[in-house]
Protein backbone atom coordinates (compact mmCIF):
# COMPACT_ATOMS: atom_id res chain seq x y z
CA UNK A 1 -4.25 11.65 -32.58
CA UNK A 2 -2.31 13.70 -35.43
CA UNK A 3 -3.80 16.89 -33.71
CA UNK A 4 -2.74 15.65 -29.96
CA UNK A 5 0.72 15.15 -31.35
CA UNK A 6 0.77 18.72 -33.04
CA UNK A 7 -0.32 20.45 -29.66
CA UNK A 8 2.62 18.44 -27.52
CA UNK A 9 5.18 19.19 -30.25
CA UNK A 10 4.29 22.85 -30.28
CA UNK A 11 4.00 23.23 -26.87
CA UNK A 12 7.53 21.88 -26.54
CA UNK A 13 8.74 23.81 -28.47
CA UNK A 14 7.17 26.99 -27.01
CA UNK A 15 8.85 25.66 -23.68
CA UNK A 16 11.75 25.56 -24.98
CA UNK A 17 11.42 28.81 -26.65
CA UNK A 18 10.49 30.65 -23.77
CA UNK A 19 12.74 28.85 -21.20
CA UNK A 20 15.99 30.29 -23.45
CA UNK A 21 14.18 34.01 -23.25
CA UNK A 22 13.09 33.68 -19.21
CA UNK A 23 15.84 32.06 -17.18
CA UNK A 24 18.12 35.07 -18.20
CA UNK A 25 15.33 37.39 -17.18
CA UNK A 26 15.31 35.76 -14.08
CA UNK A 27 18.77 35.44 -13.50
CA UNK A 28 19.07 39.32 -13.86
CA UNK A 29 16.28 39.68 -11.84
CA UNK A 30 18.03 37.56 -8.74
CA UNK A 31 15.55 35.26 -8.59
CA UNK A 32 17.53 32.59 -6.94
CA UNK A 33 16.25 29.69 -4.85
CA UNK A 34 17.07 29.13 -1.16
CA UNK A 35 18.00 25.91 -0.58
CA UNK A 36 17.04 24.25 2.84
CA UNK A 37 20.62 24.50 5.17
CA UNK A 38 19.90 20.40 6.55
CA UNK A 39 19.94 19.06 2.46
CA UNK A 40 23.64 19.61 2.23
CA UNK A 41 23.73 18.14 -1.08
CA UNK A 42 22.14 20.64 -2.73
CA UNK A 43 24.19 23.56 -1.45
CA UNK A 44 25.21 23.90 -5.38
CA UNK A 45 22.09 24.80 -6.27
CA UNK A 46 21.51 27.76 -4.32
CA UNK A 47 20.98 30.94 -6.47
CA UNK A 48 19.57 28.73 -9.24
CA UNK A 49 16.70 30.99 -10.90
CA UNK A 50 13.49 29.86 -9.73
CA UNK A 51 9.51 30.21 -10.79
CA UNK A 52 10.42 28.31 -13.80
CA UNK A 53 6.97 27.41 -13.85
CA UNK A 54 5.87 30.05 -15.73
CA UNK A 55 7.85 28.56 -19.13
CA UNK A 56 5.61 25.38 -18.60
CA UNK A 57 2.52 26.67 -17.97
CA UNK A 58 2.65 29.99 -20.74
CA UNK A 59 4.01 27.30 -23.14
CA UNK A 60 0.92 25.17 -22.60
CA UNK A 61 -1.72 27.73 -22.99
CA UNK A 62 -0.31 28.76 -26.23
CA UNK A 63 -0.41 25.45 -27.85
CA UNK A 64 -3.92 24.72 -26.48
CA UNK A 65 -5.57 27.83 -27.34
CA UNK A 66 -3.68 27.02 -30.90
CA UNK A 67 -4.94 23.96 -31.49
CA UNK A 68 -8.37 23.77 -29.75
CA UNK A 69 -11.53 24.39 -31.17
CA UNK A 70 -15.48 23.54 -30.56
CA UNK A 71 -16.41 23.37 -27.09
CA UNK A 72 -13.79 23.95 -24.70
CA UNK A 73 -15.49 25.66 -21.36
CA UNK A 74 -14.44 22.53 -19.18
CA UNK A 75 -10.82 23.16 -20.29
CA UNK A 76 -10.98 26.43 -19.88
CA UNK A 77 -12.03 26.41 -16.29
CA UNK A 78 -9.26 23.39 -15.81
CA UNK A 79 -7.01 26.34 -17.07
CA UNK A 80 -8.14 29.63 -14.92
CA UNK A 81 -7.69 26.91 -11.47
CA UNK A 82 -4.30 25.76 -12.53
CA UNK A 83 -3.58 29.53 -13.01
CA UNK A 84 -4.99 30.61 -9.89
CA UNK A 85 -2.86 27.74 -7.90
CA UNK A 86 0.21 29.14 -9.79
CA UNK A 87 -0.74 32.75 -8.28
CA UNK A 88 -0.47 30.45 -4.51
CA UNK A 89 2.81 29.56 -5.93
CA UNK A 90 4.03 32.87 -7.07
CA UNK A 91 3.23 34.33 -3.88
CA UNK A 92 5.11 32.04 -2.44
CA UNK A 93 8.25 31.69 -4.09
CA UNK A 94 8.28 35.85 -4.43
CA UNK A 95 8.51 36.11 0.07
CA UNK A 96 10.90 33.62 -0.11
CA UNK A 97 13.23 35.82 -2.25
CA UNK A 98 12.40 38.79 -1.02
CA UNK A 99 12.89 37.48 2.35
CA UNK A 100 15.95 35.12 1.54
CA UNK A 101 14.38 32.28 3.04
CA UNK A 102 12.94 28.97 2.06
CA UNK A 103 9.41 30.03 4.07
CA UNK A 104 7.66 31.92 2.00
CA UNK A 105 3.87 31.69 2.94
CA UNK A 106 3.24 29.85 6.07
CA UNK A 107 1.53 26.73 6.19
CA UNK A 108 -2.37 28.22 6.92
CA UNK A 109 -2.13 30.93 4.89
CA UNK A 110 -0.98 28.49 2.09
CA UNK A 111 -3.69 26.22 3.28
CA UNK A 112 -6.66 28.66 3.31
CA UNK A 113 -5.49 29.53 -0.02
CA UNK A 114 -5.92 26.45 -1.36
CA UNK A 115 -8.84 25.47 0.25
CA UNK A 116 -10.64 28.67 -0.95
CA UNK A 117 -10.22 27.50 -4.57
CA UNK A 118 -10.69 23.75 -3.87
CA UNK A 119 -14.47 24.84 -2.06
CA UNK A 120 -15.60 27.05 -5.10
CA UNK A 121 -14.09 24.85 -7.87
CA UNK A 122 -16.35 21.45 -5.16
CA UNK A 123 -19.47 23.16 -5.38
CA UNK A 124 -19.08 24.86 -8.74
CA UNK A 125 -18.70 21.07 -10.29
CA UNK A 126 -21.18 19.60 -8.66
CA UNK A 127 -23.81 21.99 -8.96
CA UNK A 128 -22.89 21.83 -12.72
CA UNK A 129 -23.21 18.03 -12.48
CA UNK A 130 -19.93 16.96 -12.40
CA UNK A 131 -20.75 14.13 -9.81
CA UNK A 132 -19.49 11.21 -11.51
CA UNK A 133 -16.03 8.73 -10.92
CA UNK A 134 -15.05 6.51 -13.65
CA UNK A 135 -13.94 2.98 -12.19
CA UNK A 136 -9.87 2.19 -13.66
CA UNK A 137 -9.75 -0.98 -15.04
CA UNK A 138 -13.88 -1.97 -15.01
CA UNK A 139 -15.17 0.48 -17.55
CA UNK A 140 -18.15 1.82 -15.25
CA UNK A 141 -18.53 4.88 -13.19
CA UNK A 142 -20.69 5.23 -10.09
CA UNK A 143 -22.20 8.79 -8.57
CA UNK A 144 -21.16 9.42 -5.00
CA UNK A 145 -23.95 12.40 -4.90
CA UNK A 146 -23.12 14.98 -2.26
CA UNK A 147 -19.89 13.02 -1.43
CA UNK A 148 -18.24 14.50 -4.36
CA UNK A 149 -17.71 17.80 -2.27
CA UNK A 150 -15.64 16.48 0.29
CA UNK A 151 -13.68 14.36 -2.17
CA UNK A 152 -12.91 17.05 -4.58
CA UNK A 153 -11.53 19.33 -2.03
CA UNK A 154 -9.16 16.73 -0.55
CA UNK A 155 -8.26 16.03 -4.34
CA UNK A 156 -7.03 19.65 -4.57
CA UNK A 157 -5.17 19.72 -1.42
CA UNK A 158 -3.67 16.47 -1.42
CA UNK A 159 -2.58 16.57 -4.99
CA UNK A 160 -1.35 19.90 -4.85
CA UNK A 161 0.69 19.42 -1.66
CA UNK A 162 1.70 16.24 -2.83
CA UNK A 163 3.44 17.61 -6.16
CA UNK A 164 4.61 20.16 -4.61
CA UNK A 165 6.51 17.27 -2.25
CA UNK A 166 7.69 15.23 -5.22
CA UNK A 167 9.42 18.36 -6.28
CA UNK A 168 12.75 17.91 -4.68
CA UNK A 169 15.27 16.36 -7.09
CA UNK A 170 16.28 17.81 -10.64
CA UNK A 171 13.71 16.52 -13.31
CA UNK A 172 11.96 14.83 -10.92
CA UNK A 173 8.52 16.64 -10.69
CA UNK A 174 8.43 17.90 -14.49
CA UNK A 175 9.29 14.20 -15.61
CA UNK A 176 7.06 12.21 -13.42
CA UNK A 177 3.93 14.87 -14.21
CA UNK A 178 4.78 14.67 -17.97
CA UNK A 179 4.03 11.24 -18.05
CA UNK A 180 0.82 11.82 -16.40
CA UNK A 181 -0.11 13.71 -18.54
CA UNK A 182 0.36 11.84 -21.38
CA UNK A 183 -1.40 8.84 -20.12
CA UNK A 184 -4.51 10.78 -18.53
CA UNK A 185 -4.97 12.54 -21.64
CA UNK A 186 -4.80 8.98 -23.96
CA UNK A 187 -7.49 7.76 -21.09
CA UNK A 188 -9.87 10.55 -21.72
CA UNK A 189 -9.38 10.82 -25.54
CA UNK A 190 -10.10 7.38 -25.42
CA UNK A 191 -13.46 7.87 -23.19
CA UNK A 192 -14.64 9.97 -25.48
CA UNK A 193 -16.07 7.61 -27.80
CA UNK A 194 -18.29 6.19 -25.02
CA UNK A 195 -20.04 9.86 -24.62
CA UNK A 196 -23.60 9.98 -26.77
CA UNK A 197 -23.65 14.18 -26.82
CA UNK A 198 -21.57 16.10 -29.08
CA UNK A 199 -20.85 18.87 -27.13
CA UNK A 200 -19.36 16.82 -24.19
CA UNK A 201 -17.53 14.25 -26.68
CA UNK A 202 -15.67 18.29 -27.61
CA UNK A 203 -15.21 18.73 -23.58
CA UNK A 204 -13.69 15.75 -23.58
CA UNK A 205 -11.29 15.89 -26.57
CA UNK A 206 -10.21 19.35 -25.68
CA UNK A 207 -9.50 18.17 -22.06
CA UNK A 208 -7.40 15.37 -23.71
CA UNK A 209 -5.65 18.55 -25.84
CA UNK A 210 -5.10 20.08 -22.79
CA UNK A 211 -3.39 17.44 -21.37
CA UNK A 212 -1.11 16.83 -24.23
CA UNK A 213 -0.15 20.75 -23.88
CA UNK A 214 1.12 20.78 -20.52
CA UNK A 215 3.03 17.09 -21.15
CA UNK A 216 4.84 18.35 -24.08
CA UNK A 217 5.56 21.83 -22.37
CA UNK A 218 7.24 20.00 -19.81
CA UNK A 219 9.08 17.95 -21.94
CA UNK A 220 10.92 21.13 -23.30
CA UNK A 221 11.32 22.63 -19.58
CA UNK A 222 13.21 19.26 -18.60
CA UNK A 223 15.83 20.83 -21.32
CA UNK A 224 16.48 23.39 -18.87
CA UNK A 225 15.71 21.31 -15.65
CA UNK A 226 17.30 18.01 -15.92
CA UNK A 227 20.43 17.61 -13.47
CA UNK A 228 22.10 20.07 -13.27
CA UNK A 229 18.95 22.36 -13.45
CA UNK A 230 19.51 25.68 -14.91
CA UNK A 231 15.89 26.47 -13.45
CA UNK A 232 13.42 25.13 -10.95
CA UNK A 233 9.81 25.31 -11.16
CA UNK A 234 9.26 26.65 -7.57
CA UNK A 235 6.00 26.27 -6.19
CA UNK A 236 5.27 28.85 -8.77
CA UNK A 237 4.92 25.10 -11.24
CA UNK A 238 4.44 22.30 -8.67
CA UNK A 239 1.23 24.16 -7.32
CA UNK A 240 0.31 25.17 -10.55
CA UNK A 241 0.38 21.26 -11.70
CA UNK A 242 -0.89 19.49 -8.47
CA UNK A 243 -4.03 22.30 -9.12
CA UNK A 244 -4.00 20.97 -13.03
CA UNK A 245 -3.99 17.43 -12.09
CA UNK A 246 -6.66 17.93 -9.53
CA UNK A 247 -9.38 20.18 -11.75
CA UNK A 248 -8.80 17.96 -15.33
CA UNK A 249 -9.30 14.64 -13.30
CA UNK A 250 -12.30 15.98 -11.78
CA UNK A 251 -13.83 17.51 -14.86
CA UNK A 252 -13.39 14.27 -16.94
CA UNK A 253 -14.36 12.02 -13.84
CA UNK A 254 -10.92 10.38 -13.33
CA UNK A 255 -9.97 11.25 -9.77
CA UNK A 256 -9.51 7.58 -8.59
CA UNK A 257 -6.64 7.65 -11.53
CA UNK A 258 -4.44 10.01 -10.00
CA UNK A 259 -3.09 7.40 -6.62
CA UNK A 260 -2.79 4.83 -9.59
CA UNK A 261 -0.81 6.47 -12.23
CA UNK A 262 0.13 9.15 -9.67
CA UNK A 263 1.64 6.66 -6.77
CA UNK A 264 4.62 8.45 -6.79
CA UNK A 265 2.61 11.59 -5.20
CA UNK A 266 1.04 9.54 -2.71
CA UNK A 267 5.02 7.90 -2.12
CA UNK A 268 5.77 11.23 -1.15
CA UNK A 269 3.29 12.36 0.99
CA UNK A 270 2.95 9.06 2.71
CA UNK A 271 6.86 9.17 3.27
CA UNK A 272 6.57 12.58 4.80
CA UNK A 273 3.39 11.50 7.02
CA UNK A 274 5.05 8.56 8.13
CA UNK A 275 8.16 10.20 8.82
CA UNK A 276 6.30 13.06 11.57
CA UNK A 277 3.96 10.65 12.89
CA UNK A 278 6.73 8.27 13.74
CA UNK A 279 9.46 10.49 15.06
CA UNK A 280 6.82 12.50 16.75
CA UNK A 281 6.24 9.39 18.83
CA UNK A 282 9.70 7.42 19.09
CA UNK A 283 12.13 10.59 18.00
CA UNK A 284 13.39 8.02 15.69
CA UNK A 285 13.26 8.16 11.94
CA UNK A 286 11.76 5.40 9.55
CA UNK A 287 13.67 7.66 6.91
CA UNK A 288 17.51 8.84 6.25
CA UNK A 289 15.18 12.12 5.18
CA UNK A 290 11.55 12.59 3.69
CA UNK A 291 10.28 12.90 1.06
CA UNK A 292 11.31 9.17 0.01
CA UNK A 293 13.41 10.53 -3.07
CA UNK A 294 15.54 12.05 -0.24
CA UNK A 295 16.27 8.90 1.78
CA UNK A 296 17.31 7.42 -1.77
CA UNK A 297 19.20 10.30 -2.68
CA UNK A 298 21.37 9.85 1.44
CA UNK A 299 21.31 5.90 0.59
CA UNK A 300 23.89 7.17 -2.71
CA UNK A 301 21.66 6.93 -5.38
CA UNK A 302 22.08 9.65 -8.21
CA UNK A 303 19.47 12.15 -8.54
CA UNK A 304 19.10 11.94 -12.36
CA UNK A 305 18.84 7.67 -11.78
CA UNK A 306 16.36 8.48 -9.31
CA UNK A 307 14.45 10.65 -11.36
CA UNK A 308 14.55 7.81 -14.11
CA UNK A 309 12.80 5.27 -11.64
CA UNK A 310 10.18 7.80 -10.56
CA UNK A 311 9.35 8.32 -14.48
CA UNK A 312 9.78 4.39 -15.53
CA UNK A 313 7.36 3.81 -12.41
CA UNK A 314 4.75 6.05 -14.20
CA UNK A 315 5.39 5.42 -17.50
CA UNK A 316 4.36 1.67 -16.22
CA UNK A 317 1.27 1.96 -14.27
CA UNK A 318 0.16 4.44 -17.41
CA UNK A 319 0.22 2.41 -19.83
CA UNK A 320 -1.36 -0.79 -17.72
CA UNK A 321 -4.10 1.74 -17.50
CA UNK A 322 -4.24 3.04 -20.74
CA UNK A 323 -4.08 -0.91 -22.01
CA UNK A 324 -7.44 -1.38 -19.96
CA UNK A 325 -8.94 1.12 -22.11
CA UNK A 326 -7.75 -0.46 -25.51
């Protein structure tokens, strides 16, 4: 673990690093975010430099490529998806500067994106074998075949869309994702040992290295991001780590982790499904506002002691699963 530790204490400090040499750059460069005119609360945060994402996400890649070694073509490709979802992201947040909005891409052409890497990375994996779901808590795994297609794209676009949701409160996102991180990465490290070849047992630990990258360079961006933010992530991060959480749970076989340890996603989404479906029907709301950490945030609740529940929430059902692993 003394190597896991190194890469998460380098990579926060690379995050922090680069967060004190960006946010200026992107201050100077205007980069401010548009806040949506019906969340009145965060009218104070318009203009606050945005595509912070790129502190995390550079920060990560430097520590991993630092500290990894052996095999490391699993990680690799976990790192060229999350980096092609961050592209989605930059695109994204760059119309909605340039066209002082909060609509940057539309809703398709976000979509189509995203589905065109969640179909190549489906049939990439499985033709490469990757067909496999480890069970939480019973220590088996089954193969679900063909059926590992279909699943692995609605990984990628629920998990991305669903990050990308949680991302609406300061800390919130980087703090919640952190912790998965953390406790995906323990899981997998902790797989390992169960894995007879020694080329995959290096897949695995490097994933694992991975992991511990990206938690610790989000640590250091919550310097920067906590309330009040100095930066947000745009979608240039929360795409970037819904794709991340997607392509290293479905390269180390973990998918059915990320509604466990990941609930808060699925909270959001559900909250925001609910909320359509509902008023759609009655034009009443089941919500003060979606995402959930809205209706919270109208009910009075502070955004940082909202962020602290989201996190605590993780930081619970982690370890219960990390414990089943012990």
């Amino acid at each position: 673990m003394k190597l896991y530790l190194s890469a998460f204490l380098a990579s926060l400090c690379f995050s922090i690093a680069l967060g004190w040499f960006i946010i200026p750059i992107l201050r100077k460069l205007k980069f401010g975010q548009n806040i949506l005119n019906y969340v009145t609360e965060h009218n104070y945060k318009s203009g606050t430099p945005t595509m912070g994402g790129f502190i995390f996400i550079l920060s990560a890649v430097l520590s991993f490529f630092t500290f990894s070694k052996d095999s490391k073509y699993l990680s690799l490709v976990s790192l060229a998806v999350g980096i092609s979802y961050m592209g989605v992201g930059f695109i994204d947040d760059f119309l909605k500067i340039r066209l002082k909005r909060n609509k940057g891409l539309g809703a398709i052409q976000k979509t189509i994106f995203e589905l065109v890497i969640a179909v190549i990375v489906a049939v990439v994996t499985l033709t490469r074998g990757f067909s496999i779901l480890n069970l939480p808590f019973a220590n088996k795994s089954i193969n679900v075949g063909f059926w590992f297609v279909p699943l692995c794209i609605l990984v990628f676009v629920a998990t991305t869309n669903s990050v990308n949701l949680t991302d609406g409160l300061d800390g919130l996102a980087g703090g919640v994702t952190y912790i998965f991180f953390l406790a995906l990465g323990t899981i997998i490290f902790l797989q390992s040992s169960s894995l007879k070849s020694a080329m995959a047992i290096a897949e695995n630990k490097n994933i694992a290295l991975l992991c511990f990258s990206i938690s610790g360079a989000l640590v250091g961006y919550l310097l920067y991001n906590t309330h009040k933010a100095s930066v947000f992530m745009g979608d240039t991060g929360s795409l970037s780590l819904g794709g991340l959480v997607a392509i290293v749970s479905i390269v180390s076989g973990n998918i059915l982790y990320i509604p466990i340890i990941g609930i808060i996603y699925v909270l959001s989404s559900i909250s925001v499904i609910m909320q359509v479906i509902y008023y759609k029907k009655t034009k009443k709301r089941i919500f003060l506002m979606a995402p959930l950490h809205h209706h919270f945030q109208q009910k009075g609740f502070d955004e940082s002691k909202i962020a602290v529940g989201y996190k605590l929430i993780t930081l619970f059902l982690g370890i219960i699963c990390v414990i089943s692993y012990l």
